[in-house]
N, C-alpha and C. Protein backbone atom coordinates (compact mmCIF):
# COMPACT_ATOMS: atom_id res chain seq x y z
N UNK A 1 105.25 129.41 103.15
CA UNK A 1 103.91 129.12 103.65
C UNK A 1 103.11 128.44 102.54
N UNK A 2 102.22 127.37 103.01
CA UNK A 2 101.47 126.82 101.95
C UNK A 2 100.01 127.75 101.79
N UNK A 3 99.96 128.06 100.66
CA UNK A 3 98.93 129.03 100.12
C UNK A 3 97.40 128.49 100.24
N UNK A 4 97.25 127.22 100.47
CA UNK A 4 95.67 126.64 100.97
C UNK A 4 95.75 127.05 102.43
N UNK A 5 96.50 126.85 103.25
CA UNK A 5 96.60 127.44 104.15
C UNK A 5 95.59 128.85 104.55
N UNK A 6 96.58 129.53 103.83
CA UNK A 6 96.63 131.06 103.49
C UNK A 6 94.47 131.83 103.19
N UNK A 7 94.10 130.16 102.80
CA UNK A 7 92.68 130.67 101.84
C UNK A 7 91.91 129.75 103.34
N UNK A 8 90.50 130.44 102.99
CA UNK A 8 89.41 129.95 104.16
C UNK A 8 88.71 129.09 103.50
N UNK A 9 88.79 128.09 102.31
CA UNK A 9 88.33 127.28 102.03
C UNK A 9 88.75 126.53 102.82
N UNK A 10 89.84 125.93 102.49
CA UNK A 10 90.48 124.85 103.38
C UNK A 10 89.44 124.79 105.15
N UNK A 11 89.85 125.78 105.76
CA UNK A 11 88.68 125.86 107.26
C UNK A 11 87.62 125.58 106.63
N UNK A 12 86.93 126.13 105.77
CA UNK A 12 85.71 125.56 105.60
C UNK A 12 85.18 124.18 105.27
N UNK A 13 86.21 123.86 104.78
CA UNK A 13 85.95 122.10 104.06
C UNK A 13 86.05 121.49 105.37
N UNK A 14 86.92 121.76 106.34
CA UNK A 14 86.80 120.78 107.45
C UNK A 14 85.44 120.87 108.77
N UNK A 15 85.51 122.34 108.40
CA UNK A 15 84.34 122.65 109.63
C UNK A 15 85.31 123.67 110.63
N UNK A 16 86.17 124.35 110.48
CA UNK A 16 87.02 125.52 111.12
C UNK A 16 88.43 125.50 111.24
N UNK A 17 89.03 126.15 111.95
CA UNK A 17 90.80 126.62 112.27
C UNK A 17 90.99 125.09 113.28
N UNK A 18 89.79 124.78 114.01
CA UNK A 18 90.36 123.95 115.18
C UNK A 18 90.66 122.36 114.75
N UNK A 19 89.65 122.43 113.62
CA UNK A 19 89.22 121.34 113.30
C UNK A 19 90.64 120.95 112.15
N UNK A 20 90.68 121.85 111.16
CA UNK A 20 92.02 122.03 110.55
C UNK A 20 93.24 121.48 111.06
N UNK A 21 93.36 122.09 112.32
CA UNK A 21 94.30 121.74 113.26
C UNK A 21 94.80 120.15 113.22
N UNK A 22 93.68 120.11 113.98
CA UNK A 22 93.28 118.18 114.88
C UNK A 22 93.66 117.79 113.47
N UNK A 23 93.09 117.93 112.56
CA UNK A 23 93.64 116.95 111.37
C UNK A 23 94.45 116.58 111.01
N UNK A 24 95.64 117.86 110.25
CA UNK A 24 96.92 117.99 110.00
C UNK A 24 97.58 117.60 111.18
N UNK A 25 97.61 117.62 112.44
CA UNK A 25 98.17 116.89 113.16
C UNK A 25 98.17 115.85 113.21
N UNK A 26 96.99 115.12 113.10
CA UNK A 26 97.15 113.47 113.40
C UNK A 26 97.48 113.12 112.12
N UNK A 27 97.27 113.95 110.81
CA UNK A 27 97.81 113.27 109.41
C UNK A 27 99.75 113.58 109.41
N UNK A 28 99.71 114.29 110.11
CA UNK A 28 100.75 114.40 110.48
C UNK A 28 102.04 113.55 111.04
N UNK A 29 100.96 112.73 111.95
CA UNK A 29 101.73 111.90 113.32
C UNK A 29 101.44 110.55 112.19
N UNK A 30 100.40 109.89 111.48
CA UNK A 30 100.54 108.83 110.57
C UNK A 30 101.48 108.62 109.36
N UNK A 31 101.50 109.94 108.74
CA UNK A 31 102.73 109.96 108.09
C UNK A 31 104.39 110.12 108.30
N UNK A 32 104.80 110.40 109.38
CA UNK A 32 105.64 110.48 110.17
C UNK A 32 106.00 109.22 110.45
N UNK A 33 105.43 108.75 110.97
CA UNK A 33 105.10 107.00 111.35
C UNK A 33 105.47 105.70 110.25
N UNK A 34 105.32 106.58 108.52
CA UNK A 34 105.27 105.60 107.69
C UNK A 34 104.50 105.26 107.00
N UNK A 35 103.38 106.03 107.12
CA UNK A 35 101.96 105.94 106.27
C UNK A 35 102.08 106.45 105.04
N UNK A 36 101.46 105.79 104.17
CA UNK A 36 101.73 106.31 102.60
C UNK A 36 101.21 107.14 102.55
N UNK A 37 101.73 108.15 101.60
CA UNK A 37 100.74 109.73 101.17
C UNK A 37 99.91 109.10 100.24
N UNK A 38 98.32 109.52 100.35
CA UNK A 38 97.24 109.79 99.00
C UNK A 38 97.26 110.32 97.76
N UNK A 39 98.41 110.78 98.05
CA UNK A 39 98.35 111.65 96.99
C UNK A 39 99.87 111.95 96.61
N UNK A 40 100.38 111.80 95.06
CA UNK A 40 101.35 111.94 94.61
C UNK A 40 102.60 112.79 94.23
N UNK A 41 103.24 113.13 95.42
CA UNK A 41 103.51 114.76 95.37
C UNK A 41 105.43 114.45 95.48
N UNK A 42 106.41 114.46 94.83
CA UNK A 42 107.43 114.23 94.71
C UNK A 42 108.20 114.72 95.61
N UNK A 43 109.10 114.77 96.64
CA UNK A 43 109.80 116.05 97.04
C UNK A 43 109.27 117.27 98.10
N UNK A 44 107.60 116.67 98.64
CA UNK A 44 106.83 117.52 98.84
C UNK A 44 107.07 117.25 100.91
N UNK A 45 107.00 118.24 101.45
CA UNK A 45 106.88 117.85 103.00
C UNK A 45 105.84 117.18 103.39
N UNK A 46 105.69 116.34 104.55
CA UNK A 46 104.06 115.75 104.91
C UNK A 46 103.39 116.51 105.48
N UNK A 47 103.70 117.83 105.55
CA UNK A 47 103.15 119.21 106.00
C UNK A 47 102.16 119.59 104.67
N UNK A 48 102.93 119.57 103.58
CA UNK A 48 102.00 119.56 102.35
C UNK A 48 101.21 118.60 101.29
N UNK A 49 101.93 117.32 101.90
CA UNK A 49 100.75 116.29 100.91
C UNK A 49 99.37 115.98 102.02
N UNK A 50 99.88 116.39 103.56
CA UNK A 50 98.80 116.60 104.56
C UNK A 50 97.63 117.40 103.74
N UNK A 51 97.92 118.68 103.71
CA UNK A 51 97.16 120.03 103.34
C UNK A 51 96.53 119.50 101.65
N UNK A 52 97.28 118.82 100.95
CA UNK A 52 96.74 118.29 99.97
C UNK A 52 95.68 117.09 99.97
N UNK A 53 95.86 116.67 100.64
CA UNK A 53 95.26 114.92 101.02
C UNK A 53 93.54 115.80 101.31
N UNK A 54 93.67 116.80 101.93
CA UNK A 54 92.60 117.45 102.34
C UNK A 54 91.53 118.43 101.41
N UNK A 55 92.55 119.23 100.41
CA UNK A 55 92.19 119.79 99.72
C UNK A 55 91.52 118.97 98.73
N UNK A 56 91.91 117.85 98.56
CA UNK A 56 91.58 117.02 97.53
C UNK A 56 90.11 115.71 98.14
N UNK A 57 89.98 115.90 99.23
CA UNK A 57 88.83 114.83 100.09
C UNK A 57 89.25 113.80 100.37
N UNK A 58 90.99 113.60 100.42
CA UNK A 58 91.51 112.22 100.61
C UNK A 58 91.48 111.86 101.82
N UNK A 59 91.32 112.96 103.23
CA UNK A 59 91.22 112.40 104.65
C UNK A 59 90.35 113.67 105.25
N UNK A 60 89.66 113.44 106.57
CA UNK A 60 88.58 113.62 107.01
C UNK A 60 88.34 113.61 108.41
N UNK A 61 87.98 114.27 109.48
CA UNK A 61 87.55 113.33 111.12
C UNK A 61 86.32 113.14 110.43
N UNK A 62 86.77 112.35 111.58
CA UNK A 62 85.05 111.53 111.67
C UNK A 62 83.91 111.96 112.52
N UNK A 63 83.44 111.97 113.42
CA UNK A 63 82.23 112.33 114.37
C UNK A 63 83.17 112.56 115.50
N UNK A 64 84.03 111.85 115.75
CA UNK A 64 84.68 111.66 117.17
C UNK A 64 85.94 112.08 116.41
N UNK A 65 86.08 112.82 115.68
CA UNK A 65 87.61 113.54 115.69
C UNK A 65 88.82 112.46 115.45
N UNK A 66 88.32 111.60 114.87
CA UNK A 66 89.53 110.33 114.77
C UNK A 66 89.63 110.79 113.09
N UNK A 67 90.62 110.56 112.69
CA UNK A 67 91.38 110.49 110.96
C UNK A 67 90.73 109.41 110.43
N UNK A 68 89.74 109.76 109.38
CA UNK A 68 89.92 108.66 108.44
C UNK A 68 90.07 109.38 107.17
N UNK A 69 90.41 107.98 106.35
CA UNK A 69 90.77 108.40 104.91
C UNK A 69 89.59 107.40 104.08
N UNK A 70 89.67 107.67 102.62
CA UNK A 70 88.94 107.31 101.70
C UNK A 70 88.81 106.06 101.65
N UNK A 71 90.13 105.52 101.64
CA UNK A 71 90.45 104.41 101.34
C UNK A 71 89.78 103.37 102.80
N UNK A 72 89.28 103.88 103.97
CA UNK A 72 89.78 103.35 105.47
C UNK A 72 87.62 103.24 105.28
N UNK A 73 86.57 104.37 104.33
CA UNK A 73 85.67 104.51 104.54
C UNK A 73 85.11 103.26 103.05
N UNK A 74 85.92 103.49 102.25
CA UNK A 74 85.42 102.58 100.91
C UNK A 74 85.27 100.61 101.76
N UNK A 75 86.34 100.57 102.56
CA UNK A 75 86.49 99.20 102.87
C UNK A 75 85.39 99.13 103.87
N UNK A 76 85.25 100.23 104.27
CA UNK A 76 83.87 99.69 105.46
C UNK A 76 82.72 99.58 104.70
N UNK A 77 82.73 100.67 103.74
CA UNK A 77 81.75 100.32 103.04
C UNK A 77 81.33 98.90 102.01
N UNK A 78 82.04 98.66 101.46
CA UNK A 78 82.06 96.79 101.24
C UNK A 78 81.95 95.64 101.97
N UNK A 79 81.97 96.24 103.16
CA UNK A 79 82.37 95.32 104.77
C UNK A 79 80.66 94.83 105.17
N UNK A 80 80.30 93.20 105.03
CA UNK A 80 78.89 93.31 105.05
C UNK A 80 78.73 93.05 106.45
N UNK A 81 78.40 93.60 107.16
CA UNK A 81 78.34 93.74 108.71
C UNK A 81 76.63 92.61 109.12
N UNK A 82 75.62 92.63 108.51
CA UNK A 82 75.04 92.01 108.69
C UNK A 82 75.31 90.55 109.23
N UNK A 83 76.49 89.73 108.14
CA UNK A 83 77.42 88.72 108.50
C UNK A 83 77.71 88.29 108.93
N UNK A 84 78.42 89.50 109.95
CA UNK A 84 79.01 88.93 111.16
C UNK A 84 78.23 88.24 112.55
């Protein structure tokens, strides 16, 4: 068992058990898929660089429960929308 798991920080950083859930699942289904891990973990399951990616603020829902990551919020943020 992964020991962040185990602790109620983790629920708390996301906003609960459900929310926890929805996450690790869809970080789940992207990495599965082929998506690079955030985070540098050798040998590690995507069950646990998931739970890490999180522990660490590397991915997130959004308002509407969709996955984003750091990297997915930095580019919007440079993105001059006025522009368009």
């Amino acid at each position: 068992m992964i020991d962040e798991l185990r602790d109620r920080t983790i629920n708390e950083k996301v906003g609960g058990a459900f929310k926890l859930t929805t996450l690790i699942q869809k970080r789940l289904v992207t990495l599965n898929k082929g998506a690079k891990p955030l985070v540098h973990m050798p040998g590690a399951s995507n069950l646990e660089i998931a739970v890490q990616e999180i522990m660490q603020d590397k991915i997130f829902l959004s308002m509407k429960d969709e996955l984003r990551t750091v990297e997915d919020d930095d580019l919007r943020d440079s993105f001059d929308f006025d522009s368009v």
